[in-house]
N, C-alpha and C. Protein backbone atom coordinates (compact mmCIF):
# COMPACT_ATOMS: atom_id res chain seq x y z
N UNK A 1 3.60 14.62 15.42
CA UNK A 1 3.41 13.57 16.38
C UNK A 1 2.32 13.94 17.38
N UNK A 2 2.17 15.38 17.90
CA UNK A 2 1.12 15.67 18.92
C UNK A 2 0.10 15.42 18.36
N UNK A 3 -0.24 15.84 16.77
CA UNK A 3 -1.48 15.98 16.55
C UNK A 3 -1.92 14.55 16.43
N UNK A 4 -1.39 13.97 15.93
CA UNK A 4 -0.89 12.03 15.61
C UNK A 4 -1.37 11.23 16.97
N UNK A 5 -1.29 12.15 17.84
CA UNK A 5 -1.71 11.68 19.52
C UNK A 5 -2.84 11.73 19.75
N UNK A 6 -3.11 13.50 19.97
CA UNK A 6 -4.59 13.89 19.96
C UNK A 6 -5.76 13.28 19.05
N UNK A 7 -5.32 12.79 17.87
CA UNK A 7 -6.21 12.52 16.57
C UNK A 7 -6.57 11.54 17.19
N UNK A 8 -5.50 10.94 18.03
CA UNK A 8 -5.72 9.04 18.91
C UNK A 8 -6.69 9.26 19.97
N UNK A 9 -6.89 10.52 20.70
CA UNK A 9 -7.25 10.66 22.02
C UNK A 9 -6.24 10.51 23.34
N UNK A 10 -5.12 11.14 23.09
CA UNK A 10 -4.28 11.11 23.88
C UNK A 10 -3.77 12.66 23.89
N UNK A 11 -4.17 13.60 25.12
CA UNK A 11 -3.57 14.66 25.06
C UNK A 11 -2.20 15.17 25.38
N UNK A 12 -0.97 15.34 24.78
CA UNK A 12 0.47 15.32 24.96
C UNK A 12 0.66 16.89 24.50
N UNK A 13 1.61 17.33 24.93
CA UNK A 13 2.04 18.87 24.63
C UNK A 13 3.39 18.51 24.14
N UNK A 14 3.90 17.88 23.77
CA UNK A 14 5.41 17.44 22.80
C UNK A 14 5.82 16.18 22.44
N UNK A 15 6.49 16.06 21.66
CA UNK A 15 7.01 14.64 21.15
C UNK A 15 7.29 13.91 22.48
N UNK A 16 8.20 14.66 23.00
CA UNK A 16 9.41 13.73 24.33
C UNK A 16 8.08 13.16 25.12
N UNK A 17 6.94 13.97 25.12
CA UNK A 17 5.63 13.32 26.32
C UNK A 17 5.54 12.15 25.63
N UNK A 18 5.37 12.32 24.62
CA UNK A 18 4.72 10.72 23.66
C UNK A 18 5.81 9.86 23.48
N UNK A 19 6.83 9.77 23.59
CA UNK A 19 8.15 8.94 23.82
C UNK A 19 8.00 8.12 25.19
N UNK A 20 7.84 9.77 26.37
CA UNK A 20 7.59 8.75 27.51
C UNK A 20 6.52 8.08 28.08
N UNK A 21 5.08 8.46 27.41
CA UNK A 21 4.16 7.62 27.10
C UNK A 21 4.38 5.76 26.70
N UNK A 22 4.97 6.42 25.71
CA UNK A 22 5.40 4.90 24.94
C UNK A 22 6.06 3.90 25.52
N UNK A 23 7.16 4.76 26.23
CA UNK A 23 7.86 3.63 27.22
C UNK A 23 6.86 3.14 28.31
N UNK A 24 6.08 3.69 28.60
CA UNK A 24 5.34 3.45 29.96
C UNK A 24 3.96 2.98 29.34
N UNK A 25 3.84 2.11 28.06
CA UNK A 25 3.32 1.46 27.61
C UNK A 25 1.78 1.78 27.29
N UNK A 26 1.73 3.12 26.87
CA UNK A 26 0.32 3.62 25.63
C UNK A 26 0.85 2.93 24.62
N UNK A 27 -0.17 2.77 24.02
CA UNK A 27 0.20 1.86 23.06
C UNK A 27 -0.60 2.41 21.48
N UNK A 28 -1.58 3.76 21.66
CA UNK A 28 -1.22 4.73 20.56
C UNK A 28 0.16 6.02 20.75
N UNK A 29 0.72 5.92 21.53
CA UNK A 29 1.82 6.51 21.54
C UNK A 29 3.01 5.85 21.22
N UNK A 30 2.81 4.31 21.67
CA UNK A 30 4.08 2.75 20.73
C UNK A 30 3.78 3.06 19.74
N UNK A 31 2.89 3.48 18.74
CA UNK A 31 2.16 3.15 17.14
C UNK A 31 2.95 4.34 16.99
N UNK A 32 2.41 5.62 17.09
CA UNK A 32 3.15 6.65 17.10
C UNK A 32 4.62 6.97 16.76
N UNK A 33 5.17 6.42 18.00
CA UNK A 33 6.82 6.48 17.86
C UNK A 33 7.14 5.20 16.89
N UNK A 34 6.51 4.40 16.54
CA UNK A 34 6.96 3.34 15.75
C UNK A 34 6.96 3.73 14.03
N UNK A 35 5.85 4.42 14.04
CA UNK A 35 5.53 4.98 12.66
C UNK A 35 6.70 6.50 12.26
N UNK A 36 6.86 7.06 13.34
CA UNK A 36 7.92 8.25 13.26
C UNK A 36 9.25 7.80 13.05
N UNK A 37 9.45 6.46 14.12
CA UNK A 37 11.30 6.25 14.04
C UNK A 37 11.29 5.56 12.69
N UNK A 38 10.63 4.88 11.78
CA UNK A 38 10.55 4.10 10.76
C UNK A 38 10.51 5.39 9.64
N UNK A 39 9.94 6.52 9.46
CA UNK A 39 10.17 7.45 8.59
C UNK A 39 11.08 8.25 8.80
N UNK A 40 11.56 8.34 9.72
CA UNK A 40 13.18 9.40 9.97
C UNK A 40 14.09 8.21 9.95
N UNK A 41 13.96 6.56 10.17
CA UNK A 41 14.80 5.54 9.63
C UNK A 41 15.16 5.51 8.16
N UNK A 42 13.84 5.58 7.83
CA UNK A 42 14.10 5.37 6.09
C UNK A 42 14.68 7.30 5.26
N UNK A 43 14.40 8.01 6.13
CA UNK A 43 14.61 9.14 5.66
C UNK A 43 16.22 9.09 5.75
N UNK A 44 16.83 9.00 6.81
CA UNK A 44 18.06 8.85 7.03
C UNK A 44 18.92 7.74 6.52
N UNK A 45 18.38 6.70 5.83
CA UNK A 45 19.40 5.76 5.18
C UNK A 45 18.91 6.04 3.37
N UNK A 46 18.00 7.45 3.08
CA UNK A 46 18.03 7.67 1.79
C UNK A 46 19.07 9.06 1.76
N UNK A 47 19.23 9.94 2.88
CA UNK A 47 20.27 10.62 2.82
C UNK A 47 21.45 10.32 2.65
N UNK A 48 21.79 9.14 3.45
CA UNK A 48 23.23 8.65 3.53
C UNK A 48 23.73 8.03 2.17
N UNK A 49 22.25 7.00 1.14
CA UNK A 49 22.65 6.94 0.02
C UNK A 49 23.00 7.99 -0.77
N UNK A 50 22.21 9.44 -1.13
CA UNK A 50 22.27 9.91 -1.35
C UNK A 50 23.71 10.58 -1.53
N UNK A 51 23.87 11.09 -0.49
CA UNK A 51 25.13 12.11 -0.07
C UNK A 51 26.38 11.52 0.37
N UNK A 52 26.43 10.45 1.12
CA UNK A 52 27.23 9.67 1.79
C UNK A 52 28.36 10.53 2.27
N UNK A 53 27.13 11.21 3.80
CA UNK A 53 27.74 12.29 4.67
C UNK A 53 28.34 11.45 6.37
N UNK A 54 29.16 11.56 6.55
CA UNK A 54 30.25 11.16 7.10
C UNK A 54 29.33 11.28 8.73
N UNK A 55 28.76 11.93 9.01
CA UNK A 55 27.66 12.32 9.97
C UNK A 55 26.25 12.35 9.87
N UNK A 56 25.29 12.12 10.09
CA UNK A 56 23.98 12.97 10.24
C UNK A 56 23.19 13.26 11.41
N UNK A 57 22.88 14.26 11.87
CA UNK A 57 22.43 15.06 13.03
C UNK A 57 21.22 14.84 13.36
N UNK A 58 20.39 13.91 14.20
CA UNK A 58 19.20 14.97 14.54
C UNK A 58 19.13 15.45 15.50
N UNK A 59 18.02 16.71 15.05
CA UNK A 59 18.00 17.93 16.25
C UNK A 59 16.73 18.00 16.41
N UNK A 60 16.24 19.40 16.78
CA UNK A 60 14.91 19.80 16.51
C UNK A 60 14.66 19.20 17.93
N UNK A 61 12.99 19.94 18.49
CA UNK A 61 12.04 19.21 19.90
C UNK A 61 12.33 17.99 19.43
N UNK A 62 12.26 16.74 18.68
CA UNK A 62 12.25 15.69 19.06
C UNK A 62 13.43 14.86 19.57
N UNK A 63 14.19 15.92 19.51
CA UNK A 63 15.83 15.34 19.60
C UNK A 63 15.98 14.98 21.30
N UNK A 64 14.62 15.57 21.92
CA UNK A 64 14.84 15.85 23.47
C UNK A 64 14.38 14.45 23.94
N UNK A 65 13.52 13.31 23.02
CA UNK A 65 13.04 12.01 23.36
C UNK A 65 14.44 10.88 23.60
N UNK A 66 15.76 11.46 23.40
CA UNK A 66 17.28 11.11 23.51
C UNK A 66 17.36 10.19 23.02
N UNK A 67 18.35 9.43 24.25
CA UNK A 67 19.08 7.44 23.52
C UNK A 67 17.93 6.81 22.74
N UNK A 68 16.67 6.49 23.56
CA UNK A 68 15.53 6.42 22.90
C UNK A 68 15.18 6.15 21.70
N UNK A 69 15.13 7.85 21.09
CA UNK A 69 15.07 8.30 19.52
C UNK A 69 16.00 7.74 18.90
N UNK A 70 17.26 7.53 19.60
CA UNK A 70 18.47 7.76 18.70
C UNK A 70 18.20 5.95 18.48
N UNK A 71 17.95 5.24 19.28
CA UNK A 71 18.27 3.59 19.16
C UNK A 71 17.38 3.33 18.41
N UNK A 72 16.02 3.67 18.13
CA UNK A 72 14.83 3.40 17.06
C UNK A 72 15.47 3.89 15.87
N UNK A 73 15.84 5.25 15.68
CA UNK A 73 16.14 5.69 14.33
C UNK A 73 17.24 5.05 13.71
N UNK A 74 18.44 4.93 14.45
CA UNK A 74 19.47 3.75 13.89
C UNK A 74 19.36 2.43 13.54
N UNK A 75 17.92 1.53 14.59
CA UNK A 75 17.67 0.21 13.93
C UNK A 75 17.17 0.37 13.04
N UNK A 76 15.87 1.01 12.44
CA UNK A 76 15.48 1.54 11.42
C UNK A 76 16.36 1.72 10.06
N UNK A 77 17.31 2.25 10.31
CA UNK A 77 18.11 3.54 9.02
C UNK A 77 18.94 1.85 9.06
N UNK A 78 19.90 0.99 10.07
CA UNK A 78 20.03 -0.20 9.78
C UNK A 78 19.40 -1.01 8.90
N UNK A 79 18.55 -1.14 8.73
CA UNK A 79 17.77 -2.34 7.98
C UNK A 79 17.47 -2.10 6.30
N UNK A 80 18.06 -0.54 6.34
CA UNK A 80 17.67 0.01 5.24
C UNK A 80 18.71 0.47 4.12
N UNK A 81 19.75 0.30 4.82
CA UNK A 81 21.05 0.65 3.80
C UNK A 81 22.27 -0.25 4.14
N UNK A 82 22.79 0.00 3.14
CA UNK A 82 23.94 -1.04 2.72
C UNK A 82 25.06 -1.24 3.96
N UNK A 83 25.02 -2.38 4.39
CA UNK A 83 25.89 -2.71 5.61
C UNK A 83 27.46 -1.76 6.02
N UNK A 84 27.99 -1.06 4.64
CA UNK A 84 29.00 -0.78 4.50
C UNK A 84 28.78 0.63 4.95
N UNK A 85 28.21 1.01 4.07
CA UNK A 85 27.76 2.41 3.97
C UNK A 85 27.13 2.66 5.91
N UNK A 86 26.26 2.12 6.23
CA UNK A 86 25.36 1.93 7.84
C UNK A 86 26.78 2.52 8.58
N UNK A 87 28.14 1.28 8.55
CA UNK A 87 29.37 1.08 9.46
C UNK A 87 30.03 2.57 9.42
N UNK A 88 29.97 3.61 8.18
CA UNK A 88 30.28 4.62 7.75
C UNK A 88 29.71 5.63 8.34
N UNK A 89 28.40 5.56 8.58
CA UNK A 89 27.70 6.58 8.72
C UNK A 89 27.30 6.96 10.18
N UNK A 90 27.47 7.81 10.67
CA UNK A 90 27.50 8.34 12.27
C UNK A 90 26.43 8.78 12.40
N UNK A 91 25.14 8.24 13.11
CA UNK A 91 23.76 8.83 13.30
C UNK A 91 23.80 9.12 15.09
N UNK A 92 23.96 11.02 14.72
CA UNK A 92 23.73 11.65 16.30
C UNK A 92 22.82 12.71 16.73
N UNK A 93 22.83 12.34 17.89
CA UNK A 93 21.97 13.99 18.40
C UNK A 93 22.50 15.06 18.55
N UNK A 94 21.79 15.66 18.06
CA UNK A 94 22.32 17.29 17.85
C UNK A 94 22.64 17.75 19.11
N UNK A 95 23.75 19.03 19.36
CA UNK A 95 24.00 18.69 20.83
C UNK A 95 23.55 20.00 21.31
N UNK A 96 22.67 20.96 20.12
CA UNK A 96 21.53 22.20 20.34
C UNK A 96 20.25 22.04 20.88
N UNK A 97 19.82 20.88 21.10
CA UNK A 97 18.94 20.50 20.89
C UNK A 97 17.14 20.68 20.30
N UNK A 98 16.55 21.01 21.30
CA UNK A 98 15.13 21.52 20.31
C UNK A 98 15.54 22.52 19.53
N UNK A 99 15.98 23.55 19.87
CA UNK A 99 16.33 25.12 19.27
C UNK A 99 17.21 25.35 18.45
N UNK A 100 17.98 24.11 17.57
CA UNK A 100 19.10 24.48 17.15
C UNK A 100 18.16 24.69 16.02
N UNK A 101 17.09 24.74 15.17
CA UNK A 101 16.46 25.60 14.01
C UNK A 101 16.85 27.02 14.50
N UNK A 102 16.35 27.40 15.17
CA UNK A 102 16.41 28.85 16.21
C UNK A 102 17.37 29.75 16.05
N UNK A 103 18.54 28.44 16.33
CA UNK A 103 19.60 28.91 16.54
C UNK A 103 20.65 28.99 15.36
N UNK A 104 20.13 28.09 14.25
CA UNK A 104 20.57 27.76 12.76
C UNK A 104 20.22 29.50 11.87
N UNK A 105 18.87 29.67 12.26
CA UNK A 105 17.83 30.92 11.44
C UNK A 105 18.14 32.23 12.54
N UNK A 106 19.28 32.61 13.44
CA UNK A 106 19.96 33.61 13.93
C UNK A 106 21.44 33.82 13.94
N UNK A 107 21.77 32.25 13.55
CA UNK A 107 23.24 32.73 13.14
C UNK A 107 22.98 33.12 11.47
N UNK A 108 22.21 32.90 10.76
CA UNK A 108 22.74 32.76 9.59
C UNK A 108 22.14 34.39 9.50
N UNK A 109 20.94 35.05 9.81
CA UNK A 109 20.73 36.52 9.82
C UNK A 109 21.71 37.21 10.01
N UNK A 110 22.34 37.10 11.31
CA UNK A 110 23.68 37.56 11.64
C UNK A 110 24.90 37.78 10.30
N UNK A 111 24.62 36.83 9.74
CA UNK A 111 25.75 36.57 8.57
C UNK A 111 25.40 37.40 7.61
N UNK A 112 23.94 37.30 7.34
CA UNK A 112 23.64 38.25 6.47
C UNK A 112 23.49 39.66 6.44
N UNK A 113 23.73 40.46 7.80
CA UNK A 113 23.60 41.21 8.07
C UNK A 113 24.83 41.98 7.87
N UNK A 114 25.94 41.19 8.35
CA UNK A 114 27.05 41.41 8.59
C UNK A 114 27.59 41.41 7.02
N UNK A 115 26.99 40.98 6.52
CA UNK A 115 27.30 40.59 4.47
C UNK A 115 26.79 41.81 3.50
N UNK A 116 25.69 42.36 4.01
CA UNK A 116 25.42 43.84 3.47
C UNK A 116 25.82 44.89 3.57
């Protein structure tokens, strides 16, 4: 997404800047978040076909753009899967937020460490 900014001429140092850009009406930063929540929309209602997991999480720095993220990515992932399946499926924010990779790739060392 930063580079997605900069490429625009808009200098941002994280997603959440270009979120609150967007709200405060840039309008290569609207394009931006419109083109992102529409591919983590459709990404997330091909998981749920997929797997038909009772939850799905997002985390990661962009997770920090909040209700926001979360209300784009759900209308999105809405429009895209089966009404039944949508009512089923729990789309939340991770409650690690940016760091839970971080924090995913030190517990699991730990495990492995502890496994040898």
């Amino acid at each position: 997404m930063v580079s997605m900014a900069r490429h625009s001429g808009v200098e941002v140092e994280s997603g959440e800047e270009i979120f609150s850009r967007a709200r405060k009406g840039n309008r290569a930063c609207r394009r931006i978040v419109s083109l992102m929540t529409a591919a983590l929309g459709a990404a997330t209602a091909s998981i749920a076909a997929a797997l038909n997991p009772a939850v799905i999480v997002l985390s990661g720095g962009v997770s920090r753009a909040g209700a926001s993220l979360l209300r784009a990515v759900r209308r999105e992932a809405k429009k895209r899967m089966f009404p039944g399946l949508f009512q089923e499926t729990s789309i939340e924010l991770g409650r690690l937020g940016p760091d839970a990779g971080l924090i995913g790739a030190a517990l699991w060392a730990s495990q492995a460490v502890r496994a040898t």
